[in-house]
Protein backbone atom coordinates (compact mmCIF):
# COMPACT_ATOMS: atom_id res chain seq x y z
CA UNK A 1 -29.83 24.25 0.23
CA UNK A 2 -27.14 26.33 -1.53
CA UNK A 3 -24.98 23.78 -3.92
CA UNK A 4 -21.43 24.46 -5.12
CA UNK A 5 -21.11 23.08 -8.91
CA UNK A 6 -17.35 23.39 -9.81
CA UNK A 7 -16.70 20.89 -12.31
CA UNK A 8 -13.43 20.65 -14.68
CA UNK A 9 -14.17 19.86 -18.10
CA UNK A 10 -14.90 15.92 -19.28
CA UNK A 11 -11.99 15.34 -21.97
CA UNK A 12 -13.70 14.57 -25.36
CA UNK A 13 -17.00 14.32 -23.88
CA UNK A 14 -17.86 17.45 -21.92
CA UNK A 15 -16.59 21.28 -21.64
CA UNK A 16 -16.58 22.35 -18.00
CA UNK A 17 -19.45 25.43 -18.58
CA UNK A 18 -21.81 22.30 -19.95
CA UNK A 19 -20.66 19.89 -17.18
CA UNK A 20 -22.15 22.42 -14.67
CA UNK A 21 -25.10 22.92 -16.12
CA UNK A 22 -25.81 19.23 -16.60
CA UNK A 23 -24.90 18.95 -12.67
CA UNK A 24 -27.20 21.61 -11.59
CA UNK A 25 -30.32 20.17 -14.08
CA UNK A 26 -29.77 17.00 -12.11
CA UNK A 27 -29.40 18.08 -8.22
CA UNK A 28 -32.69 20.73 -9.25
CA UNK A 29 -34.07 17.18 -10.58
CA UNK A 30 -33.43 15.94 -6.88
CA UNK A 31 -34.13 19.15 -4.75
CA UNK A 32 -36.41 21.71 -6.82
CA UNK A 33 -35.34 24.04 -4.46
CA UNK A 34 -31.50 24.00 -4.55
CA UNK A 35 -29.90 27.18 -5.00
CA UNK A 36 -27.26 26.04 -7.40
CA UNK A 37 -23.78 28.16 -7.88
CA UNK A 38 -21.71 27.45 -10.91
CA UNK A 39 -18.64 27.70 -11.25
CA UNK A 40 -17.01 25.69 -14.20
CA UNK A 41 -13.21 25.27 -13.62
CA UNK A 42 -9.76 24.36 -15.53
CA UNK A 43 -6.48 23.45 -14.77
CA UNK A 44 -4.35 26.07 -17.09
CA UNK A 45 -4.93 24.23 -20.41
CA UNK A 46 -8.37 23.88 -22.31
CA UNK A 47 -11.20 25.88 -21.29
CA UNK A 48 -9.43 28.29 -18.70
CA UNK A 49 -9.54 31.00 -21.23
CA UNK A 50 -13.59 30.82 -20.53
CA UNK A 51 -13.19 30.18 -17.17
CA UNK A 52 -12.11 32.78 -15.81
CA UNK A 53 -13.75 35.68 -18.74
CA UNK A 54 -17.01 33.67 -17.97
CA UNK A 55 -16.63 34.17 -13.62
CA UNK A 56 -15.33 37.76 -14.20
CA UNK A 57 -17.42 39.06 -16.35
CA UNK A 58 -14.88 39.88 -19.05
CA UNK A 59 -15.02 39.14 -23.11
CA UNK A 60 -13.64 37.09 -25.60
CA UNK A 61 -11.33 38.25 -28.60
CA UNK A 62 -10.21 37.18 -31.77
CA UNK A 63 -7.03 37.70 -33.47
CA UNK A 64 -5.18 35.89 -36.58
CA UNK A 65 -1.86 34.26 -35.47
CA UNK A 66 0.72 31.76 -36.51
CA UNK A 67 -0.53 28.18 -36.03
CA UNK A 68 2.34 25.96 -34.78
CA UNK A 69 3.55 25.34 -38.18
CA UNK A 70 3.28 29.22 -39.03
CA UNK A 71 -0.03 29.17 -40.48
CA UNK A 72 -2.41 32.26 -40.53
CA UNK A 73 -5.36 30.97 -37.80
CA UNK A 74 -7.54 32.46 -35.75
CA UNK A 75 -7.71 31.69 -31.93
CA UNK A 76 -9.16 33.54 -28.98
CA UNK A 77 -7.79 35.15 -25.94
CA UNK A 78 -9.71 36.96 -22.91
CA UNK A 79 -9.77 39.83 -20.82
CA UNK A 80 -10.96 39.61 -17.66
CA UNK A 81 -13.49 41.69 -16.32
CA UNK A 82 -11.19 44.69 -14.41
CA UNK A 83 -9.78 45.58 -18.19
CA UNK A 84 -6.75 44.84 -17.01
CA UNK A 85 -6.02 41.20 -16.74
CA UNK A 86 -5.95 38.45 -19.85
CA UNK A 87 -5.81 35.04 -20.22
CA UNK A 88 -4.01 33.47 -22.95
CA UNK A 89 -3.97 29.98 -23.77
CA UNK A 90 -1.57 28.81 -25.35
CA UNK A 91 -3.27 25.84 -26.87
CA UNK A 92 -5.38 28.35 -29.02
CA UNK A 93 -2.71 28.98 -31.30
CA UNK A 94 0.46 26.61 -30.79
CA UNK A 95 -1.81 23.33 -29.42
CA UNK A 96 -1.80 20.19 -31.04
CA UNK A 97 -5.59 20.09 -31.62
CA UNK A 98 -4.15 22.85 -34.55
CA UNK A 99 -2.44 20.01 -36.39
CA UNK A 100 -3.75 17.13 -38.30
CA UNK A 101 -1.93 13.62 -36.85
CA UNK A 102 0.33 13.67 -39.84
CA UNK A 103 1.86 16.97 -39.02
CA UNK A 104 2.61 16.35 -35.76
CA UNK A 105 6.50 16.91 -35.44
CA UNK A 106 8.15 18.91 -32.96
CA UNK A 107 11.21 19.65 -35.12
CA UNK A 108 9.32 22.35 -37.13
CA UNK A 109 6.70 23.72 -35.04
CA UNK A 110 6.53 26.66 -32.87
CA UNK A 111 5.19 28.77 -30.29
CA UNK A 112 4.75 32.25 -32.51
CA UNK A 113 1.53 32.47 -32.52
CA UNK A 114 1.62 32.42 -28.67
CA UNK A 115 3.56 35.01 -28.41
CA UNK A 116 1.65 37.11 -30.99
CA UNK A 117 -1.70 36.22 -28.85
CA UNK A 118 -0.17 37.73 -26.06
CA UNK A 119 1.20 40.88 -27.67
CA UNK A 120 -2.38 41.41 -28.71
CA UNK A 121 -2.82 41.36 -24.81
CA UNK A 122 -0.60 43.96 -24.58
CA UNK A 123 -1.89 46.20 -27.42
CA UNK A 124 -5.36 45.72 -25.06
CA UNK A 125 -3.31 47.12 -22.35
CA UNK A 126 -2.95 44.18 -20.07
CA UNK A 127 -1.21 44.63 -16.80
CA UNK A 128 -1.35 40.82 -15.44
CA UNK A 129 -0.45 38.07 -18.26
CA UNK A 130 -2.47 34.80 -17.16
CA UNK A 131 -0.59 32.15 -19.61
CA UNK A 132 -2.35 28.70 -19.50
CA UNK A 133 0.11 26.22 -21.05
CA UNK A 134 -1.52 23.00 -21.85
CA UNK A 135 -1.94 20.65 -24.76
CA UNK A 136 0.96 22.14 -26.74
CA UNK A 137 2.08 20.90 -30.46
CA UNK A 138 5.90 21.86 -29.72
CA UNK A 139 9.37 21.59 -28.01
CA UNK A 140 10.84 24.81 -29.40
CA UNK A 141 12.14 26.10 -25.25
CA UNK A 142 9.43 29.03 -26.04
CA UNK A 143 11.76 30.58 -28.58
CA UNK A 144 9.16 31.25 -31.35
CA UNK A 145 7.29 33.15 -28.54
CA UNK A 146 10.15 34.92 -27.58
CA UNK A 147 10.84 36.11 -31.20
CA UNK A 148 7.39 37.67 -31.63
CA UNK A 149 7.77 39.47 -28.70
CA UNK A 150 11.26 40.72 -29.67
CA UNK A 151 13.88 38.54 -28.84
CA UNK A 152 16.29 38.27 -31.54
CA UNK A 153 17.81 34.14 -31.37
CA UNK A 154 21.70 34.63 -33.15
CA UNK A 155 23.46 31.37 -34.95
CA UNK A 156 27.42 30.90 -34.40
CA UNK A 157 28.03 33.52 -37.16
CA UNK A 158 25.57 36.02 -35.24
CA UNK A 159 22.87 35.25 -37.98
CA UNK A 160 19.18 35.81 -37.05
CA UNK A 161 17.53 32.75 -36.51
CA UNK A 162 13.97 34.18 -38.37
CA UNK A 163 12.11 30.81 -38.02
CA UNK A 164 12.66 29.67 -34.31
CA UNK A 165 11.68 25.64 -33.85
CA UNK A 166 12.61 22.79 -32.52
CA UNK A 167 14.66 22.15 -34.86
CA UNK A 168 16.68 25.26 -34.77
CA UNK A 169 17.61 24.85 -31.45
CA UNK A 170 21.01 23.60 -31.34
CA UNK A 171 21.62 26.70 -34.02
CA UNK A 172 21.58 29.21 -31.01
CA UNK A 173 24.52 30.65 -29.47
CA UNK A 174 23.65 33.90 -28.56
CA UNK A 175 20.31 36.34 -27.53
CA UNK A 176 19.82 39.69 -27.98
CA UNK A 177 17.19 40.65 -25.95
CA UNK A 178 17.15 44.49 -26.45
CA UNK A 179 14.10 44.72 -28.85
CA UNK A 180 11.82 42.49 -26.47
CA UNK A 181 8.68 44.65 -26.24
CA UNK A 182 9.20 47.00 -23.60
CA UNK A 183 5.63 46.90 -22.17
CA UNK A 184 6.27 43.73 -20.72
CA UNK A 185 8.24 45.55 -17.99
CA UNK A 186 5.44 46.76 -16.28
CA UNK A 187 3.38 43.37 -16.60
CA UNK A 188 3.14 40.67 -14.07
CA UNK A 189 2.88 37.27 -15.81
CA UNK A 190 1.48 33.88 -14.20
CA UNK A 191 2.23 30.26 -16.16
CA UNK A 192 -0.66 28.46 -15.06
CA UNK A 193 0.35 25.18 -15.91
CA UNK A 194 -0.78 21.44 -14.05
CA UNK A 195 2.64 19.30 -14.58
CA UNK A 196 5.91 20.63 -13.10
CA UNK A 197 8.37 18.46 -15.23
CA UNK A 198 11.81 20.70 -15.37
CA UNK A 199 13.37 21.33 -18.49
CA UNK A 200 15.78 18.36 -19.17
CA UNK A 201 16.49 14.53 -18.34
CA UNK A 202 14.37 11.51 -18.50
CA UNK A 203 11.18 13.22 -16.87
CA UNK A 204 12.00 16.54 -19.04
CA UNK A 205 10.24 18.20 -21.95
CA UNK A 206 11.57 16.38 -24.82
CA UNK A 207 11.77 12.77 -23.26
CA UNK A 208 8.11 13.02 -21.34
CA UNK A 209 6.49 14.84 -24.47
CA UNK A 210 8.31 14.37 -27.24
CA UNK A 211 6.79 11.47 -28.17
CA UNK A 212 3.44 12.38 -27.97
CA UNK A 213 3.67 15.34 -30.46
CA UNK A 214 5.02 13.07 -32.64
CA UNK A 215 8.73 12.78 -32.59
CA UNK A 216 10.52 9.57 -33.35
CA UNK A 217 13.23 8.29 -30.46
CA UNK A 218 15.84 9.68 -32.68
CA UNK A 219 14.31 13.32 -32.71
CA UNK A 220 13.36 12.94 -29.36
CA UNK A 221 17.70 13.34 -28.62
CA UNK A 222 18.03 15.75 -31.03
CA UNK A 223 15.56 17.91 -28.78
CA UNK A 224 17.09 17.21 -25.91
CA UNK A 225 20.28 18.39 -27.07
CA UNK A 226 18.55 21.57 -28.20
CA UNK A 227 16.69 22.16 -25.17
CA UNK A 228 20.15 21.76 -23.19
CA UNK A 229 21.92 24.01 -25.47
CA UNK A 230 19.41 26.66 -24.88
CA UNK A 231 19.15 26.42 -21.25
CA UNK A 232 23.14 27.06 -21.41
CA UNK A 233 22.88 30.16 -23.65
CA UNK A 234 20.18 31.78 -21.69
CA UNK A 235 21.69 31.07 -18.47
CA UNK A 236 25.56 32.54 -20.01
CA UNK A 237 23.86 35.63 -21.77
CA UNK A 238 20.81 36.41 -19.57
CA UNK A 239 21.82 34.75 -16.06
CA UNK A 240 18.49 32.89 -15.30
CA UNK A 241 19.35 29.46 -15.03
CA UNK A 242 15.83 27.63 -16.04
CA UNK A 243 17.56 23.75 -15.73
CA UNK A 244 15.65 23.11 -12.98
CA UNK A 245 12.51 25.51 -12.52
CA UNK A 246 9.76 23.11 -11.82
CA UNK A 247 7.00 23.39 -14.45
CA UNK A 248 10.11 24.64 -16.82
CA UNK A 249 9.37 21.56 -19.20
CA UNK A 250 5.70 21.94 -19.51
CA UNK A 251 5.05 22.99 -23.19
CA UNK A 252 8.13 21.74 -24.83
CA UNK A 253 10.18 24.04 -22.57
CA UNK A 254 7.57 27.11 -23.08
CA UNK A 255 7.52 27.15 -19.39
CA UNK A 256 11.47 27.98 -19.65
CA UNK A 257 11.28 30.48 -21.97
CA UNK A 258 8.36 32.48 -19.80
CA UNK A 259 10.67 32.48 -16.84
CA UNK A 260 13.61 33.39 -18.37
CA UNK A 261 12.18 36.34 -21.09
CA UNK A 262 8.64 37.39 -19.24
CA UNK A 263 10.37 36.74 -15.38
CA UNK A 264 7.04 34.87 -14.74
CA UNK A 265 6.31 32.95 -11.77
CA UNK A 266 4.92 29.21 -12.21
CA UNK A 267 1.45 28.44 -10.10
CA UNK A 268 -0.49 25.49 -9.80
CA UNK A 269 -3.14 25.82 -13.25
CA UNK A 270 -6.06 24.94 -10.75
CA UNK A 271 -5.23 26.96 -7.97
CA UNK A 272 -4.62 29.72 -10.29
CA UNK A 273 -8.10 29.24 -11.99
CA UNK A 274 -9.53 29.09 -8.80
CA UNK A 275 -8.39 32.05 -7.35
CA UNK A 276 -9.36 34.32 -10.12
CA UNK A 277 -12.85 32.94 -10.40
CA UNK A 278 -13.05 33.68 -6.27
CA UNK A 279 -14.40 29.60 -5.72
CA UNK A 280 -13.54 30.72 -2.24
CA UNK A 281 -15.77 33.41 -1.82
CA UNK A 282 -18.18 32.10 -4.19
CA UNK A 283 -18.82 28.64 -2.59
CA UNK A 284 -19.17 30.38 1.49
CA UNK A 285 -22.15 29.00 2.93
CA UNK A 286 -22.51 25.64 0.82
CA UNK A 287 -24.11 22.59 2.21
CA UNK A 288 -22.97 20.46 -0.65
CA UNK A 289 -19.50 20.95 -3.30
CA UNK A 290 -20.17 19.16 -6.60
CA UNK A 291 -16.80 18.85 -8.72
CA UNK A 292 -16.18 16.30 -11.24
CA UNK A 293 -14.03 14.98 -14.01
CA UNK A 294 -13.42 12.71 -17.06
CA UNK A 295 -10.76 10.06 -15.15
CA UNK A 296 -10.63 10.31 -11.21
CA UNK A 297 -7.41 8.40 -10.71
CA UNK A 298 -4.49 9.01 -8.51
CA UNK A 299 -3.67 11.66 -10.14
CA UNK A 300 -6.39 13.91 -9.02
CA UNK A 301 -4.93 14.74 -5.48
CA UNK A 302 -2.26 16.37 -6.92
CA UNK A 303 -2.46 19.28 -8.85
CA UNK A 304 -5.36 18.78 -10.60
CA UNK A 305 -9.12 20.66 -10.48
CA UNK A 306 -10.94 17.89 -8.79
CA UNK A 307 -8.37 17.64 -5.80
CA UNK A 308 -7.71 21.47 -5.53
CA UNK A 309 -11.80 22.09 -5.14
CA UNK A 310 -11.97 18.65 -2.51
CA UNK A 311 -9.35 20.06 -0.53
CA UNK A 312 -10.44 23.95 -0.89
CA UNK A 313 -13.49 22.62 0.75
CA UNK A 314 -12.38 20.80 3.17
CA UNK A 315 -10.16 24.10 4.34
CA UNK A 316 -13.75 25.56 4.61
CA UNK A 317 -15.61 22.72 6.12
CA UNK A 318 -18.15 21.68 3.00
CA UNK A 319 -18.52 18.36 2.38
CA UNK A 320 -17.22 17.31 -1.52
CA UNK A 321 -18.15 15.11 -4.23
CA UNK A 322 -16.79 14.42 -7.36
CA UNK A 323 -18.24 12.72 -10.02
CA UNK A 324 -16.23 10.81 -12.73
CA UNK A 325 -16.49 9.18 -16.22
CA UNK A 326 -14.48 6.70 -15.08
CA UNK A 327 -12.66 5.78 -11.93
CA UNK A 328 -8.96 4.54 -11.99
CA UNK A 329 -6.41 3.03 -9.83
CA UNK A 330 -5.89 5.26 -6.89
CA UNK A 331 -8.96 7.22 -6.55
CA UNK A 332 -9.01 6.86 -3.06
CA UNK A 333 -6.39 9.40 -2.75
CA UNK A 334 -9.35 11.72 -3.18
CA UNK A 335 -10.52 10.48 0.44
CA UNK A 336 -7.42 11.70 2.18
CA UNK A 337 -7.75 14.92 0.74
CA UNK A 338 -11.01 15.61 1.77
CA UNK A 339 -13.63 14.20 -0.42
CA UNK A 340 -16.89 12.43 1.21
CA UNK A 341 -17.71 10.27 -2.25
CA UNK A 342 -15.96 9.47 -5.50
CA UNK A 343 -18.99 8.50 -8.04
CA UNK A 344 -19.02 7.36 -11.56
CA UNK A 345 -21.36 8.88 -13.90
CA UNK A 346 -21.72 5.67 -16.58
CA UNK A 347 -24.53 3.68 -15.24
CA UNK A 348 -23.61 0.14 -16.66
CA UNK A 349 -21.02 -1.20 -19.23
CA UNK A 350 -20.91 0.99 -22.27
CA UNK A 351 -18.91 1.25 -25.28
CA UNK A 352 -16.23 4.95 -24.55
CA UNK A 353 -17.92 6.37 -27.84
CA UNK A 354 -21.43 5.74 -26.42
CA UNK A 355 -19.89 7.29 -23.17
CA UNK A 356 -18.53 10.24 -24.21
CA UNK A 357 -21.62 11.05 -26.16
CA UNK A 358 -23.83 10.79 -23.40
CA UNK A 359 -21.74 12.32 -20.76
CA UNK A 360 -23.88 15.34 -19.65
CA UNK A 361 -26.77 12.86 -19.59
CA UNK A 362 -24.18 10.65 -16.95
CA UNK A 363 -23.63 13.96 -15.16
CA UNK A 364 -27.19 14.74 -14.44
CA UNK A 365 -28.13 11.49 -13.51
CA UNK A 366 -25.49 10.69 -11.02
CA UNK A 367 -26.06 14.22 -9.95
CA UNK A 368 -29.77 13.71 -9.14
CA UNK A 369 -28.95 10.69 -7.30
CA UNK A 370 -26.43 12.13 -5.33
CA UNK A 371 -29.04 14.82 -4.43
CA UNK A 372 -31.80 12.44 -3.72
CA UNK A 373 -29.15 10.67 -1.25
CA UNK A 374 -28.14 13.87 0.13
CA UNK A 375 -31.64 15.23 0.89
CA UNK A 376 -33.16 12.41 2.65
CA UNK A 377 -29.98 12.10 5.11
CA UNK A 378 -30.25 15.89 5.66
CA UNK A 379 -34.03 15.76 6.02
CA UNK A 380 -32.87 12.97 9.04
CA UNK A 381 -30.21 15.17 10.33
CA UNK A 382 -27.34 12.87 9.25
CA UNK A 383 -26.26 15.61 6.68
């Protein structure tokens, strides 16, 4: 009985590498002999750095960058396994998890560190650029990434803008783009991203996000005014118009900035994931796909990990679970896509603390029982 594990990770309870293995320890629990694949999964933010190294048997590396409020940190990036492909998230270096809640403000943070991560992908001699873009700390349109990799930002008196930000973005009025590292002419760059908000207007980067990285309503505006202002220079001095690029808000407008500086072309963060882990391949011949998740709400379906691996196996005729810390309002959407069961993990009302603590125990429990359930309907020819 050959068992597809493909989990995503459990938000502030489980990483997706751990959420497999607590899967497999519980359908082994249920079927002793279950020849369990895993195959831990992301969406483009955290944990699609490991991911993918982890599936293509590629390695880690370290390098000291600008956090988003310039900073010296470290943060990781990976190269995938054919020594030519790396993975940068940009989370590692420009994510909120970098700042404490009291420095949380969009008007001075940046995305520099990014773009240094990824010239250390270059220096490695990266061909293909796999940016994951999740869980970002700013709304700077991508232009501190830009500047590390070159890109000179000019102020209405052609003065370099040396500390690109949020802030700084109604400052620009021109872009010099001749010193932007020349190796990235020869690299093919994917934004793996999950949200496609565009750039601008009530469902942009600054409205939809601002808030969250802590901007106040009033900063919020000023953003949005920046944010406009750039998309009008880059689309007078470089011709790309980025206004309405799905996925061109994600990251405070980082999406933007890829498209407009790196020419890279926005995918789906789970589809992307999937593909360079080869789920495809790797799952042929399954009886059972186990995915799973730390909300299963509406949501899912679209875009995210658990609805790209129900309907990935549905393509290739596998029945799919997916297991859930907690199931919202409009799970069922899972059904139409392909799934055969939606199951929570928590086995009886528990305080979220308690929850999140025990989540890989949750995992391996539902897991078993889905096992046990599965086994004796096979065994009677009803699976």
């Amino acid at each position: 009985m050959k068992v597809t594990i493909a989990p995503d990770s459990l938000k502030e309870s489980v990483a997706a590498p751990a959420a497999a293995r607590a899967i497999a320890r519980g359908v082994k629990a249920g079927c002793a002999e279950a020849d369990c694949v895993l195959v831990p999964l992301a969406d483009g933010g955290e944990g699609t750095t490991e991911a993918i190294v982890v599936a293509t048997g590629g390695s880690l590396h370290a390098a000291v960058v600008a956090d988003p409020l310039g900073r010296p940190v470290k943060a990781s990036w990976g190269l995938c396994g054919d020594g030519t492909t790396a993975v940068v998230e940009m989370a590692r270096a420009s994510g909120l998890e970098r700042l404490a809640p009291g420095e949380r403000n969009p008007m001075k943070t940046s995305t520099r560190g990014t773009g240094e991560l990824i010239r250390h992908a270059l220096d490695a001699g990266a061909h293909t650029l796999i940016v994951g873009i999740g869980g970002s700390a700013t709304v700077d349109g991508g232009t501190g990434m830009a500047a590390a990799l070159g890109v000179r930002l000019l102020d209405e008196r052609g003065r370099l803008i040396e500390d690109p930000r949020g802030g700084r973005l109604t400052d620009v009025r021109s872009i010099d783009i001749s010193g932007l590292d020349h190796r990235l002419r020869d690299v093919e760059v994917v934004v793996a991203s999950d949200v496609t908000n565009p750039l601008l207007g009530q469902e942009g980067a600054a409205r939809v996000y601002g808030p969250q990285k802590g901007a106040t309503p009033r900063q919020v505006e000023q953003l949005e005014a920046g944010l406009a202002n750039l998309a009008r220079v880059i689309r007078a001095e470089i011709g790309v118009d980025v206004e309405d690029v799905p996925g061109a808000g994600a990251a405070g407008g980082l999406g933007a900035a890829l498209v407009a500086f790196l020419h890279a072309e926005m995918r789906s963060g789970a589809e992307t994931v999937m593909e360079a882990v080869r789920l495809g391949e790797r799952m042929a011949g399954s009886e059972l796909v186990i995915t799973a998740e730390g909300r299963a709400d509406e949501q899912s379906a679209f875009g995210k990990a658990t609805g790209c691996v129900v309907k990935a196996a549905r393509e290739a005729g596998m029945p799919a679970v997916v297991l859930a810390g907690a199931v919202g309002p409009g799970f069922e959407k899972l059904y139409e896509h392909g799934a055969v069961a939606v199951m929570p993990i928590v086995g009886g009302p528990v305080a979220l603390p308690e929850a999140l603590e025990r989540g890989e125990e949750g995992l391996a429990r539902a897991a078993e029982t889905l096992t046990r359930i599965w086994r004796t309907a096979r065994s009677r020819g009803h699976a």
